[in-house]
C-alpha atoms as a PDB file:
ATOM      1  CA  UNK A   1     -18.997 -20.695   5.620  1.00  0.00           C
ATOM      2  CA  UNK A   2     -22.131 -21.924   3.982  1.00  0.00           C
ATOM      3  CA  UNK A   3     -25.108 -24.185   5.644  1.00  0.00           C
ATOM      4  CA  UNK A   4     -23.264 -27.471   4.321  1.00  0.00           C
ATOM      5  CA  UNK A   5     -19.955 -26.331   5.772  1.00  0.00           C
ATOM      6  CA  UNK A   6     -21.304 -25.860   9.349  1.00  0.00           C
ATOM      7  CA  UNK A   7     -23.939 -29.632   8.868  1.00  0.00           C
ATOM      8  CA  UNK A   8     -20.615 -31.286   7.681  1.00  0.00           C
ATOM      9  CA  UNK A   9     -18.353 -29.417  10.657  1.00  0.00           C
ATOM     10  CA  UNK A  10     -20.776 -30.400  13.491  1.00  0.00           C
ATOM     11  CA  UNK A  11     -21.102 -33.895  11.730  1.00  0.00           C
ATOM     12  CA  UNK A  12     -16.868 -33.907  11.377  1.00  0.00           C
ATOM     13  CA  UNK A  13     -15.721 -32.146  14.908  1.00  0.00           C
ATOM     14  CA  UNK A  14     -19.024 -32.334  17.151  1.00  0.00           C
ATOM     15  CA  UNK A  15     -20.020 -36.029  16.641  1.00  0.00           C
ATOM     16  CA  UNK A  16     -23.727 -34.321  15.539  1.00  0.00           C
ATOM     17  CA  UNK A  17     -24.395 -32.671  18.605  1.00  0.00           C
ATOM     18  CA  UNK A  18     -25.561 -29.587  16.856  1.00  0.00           C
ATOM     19  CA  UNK A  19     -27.972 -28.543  19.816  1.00  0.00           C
ATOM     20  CA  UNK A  20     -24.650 -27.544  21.854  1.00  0.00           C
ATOM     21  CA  UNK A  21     -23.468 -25.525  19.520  1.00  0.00           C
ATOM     22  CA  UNK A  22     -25.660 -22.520  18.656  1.00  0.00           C
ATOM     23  CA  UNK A  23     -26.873 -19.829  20.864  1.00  0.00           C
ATOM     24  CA  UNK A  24     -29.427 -17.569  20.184  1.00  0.00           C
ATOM     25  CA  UNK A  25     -29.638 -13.704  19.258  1.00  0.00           C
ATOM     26  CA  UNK A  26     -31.214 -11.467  18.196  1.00  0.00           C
ATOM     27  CA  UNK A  27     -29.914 -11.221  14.785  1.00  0.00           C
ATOM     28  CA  UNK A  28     -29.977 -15.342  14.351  1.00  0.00           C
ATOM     29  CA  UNK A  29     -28.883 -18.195  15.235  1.00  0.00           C
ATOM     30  CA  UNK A  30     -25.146 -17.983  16.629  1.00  0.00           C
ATOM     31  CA  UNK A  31     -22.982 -21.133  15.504  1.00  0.00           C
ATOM     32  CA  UNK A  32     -20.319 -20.345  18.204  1.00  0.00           C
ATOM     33  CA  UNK A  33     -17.176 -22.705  16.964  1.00  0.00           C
ATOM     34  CA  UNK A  34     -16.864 -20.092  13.844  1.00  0.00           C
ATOM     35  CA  UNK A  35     -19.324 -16.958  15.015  1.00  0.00           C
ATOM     36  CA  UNK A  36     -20.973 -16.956  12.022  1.00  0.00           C
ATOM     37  CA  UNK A  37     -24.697 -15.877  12.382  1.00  0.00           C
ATOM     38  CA  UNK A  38     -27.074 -17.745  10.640  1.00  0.00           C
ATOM     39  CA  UNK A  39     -30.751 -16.641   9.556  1.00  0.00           C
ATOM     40  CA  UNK A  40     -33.681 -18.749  10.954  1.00  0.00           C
ATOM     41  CA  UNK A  41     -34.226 -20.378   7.133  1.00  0.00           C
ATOM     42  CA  UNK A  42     -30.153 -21.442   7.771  1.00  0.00           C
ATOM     43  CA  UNK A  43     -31.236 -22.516  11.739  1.00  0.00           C
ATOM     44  CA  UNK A  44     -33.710 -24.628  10.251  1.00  0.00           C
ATOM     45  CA  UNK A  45     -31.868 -26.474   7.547  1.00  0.00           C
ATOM     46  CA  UNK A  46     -29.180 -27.460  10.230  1.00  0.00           C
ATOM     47  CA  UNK A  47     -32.257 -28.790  12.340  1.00  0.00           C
ATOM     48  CA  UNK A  48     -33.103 -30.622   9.322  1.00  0.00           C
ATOM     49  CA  UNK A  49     -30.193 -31.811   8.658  1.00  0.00           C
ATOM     50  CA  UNK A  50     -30.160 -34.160  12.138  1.00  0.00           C
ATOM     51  CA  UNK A  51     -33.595 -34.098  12.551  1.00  0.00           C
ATOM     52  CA  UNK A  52     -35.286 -37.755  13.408  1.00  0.00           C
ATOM     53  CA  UNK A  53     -37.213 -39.208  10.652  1.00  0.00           C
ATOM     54  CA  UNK A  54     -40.978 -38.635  11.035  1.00  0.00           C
ATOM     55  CA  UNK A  55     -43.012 -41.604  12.132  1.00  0.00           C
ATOM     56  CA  UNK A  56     -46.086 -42.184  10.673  1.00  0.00           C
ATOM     57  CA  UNK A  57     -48.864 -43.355  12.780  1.00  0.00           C
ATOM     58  CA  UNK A  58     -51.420 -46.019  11.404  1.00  0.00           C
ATOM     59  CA  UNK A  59     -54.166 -43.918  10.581  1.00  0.00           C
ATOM     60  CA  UNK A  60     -55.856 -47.184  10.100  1.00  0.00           C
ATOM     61  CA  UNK A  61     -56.802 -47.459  13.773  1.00  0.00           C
ATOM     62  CA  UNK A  62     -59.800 -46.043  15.056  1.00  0.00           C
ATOM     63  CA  UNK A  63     -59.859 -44.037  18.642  1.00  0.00           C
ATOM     64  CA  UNK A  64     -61.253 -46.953  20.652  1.00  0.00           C
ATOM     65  CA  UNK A  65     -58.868 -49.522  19.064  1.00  0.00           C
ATOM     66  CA  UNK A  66     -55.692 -47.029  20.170  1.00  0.00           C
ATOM     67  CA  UNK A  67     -57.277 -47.320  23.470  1.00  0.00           C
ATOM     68  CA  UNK A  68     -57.369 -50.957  23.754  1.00  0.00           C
ATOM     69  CA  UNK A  69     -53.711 -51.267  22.747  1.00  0.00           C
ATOM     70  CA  UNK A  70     -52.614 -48.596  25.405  1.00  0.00           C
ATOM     71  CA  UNK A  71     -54.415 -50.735  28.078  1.00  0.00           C
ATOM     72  CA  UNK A  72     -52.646 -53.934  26.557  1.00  0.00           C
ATOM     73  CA  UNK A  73     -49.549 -52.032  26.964  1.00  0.00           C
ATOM     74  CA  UNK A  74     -49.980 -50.801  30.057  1.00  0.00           C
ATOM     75  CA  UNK A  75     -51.368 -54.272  31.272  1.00  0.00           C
ATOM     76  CA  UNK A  76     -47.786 -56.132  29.859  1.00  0.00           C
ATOM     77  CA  UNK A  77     -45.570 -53.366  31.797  1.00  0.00           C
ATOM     78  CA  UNK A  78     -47.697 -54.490  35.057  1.00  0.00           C
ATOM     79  CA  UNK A  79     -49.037 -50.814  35.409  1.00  0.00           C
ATOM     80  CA  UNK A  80     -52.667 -51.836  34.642  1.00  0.00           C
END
């Protein structure tokens, strides 16, 4: 069973929950609805594979502008 076989299994059988569905050993990664063992480079291309997209933070900000808007937040939730 290859890496794309197991991303397309969890994504087919396990509605993506791929977190459930390994346990750890000392040889690898166990993917316990087949047994197969997979290496960490294999671990980490399923992790990949349903991984979040980064989000990119403005870099544009400066430290005491961030500041200000976590107060204005803070102050609109009524926790200021």
């Amino acid at each position: 069973m290859t890496v794309e076989d197991i991303i397309q299994s969890i994504r087919d059988n396990h509605g993506g929950a791929w977190w459930a569905l390994f346990h750890a050993t000392k040889d690898g990664h166990k993917f316990l609805p087949s047994g197969h063992v997979l290496t960490p480079a294999a671990y980490a291309a399923v992790v990949r594979a349903f991984a979040s997209p980064k989000i990119e933070r403005n870099s544009d900000l400066t430290l005491a502008e961030r500041k200000v808007n976590a107060l204005r937040h803070r102050a609109q939730r009524g926790n200021g």
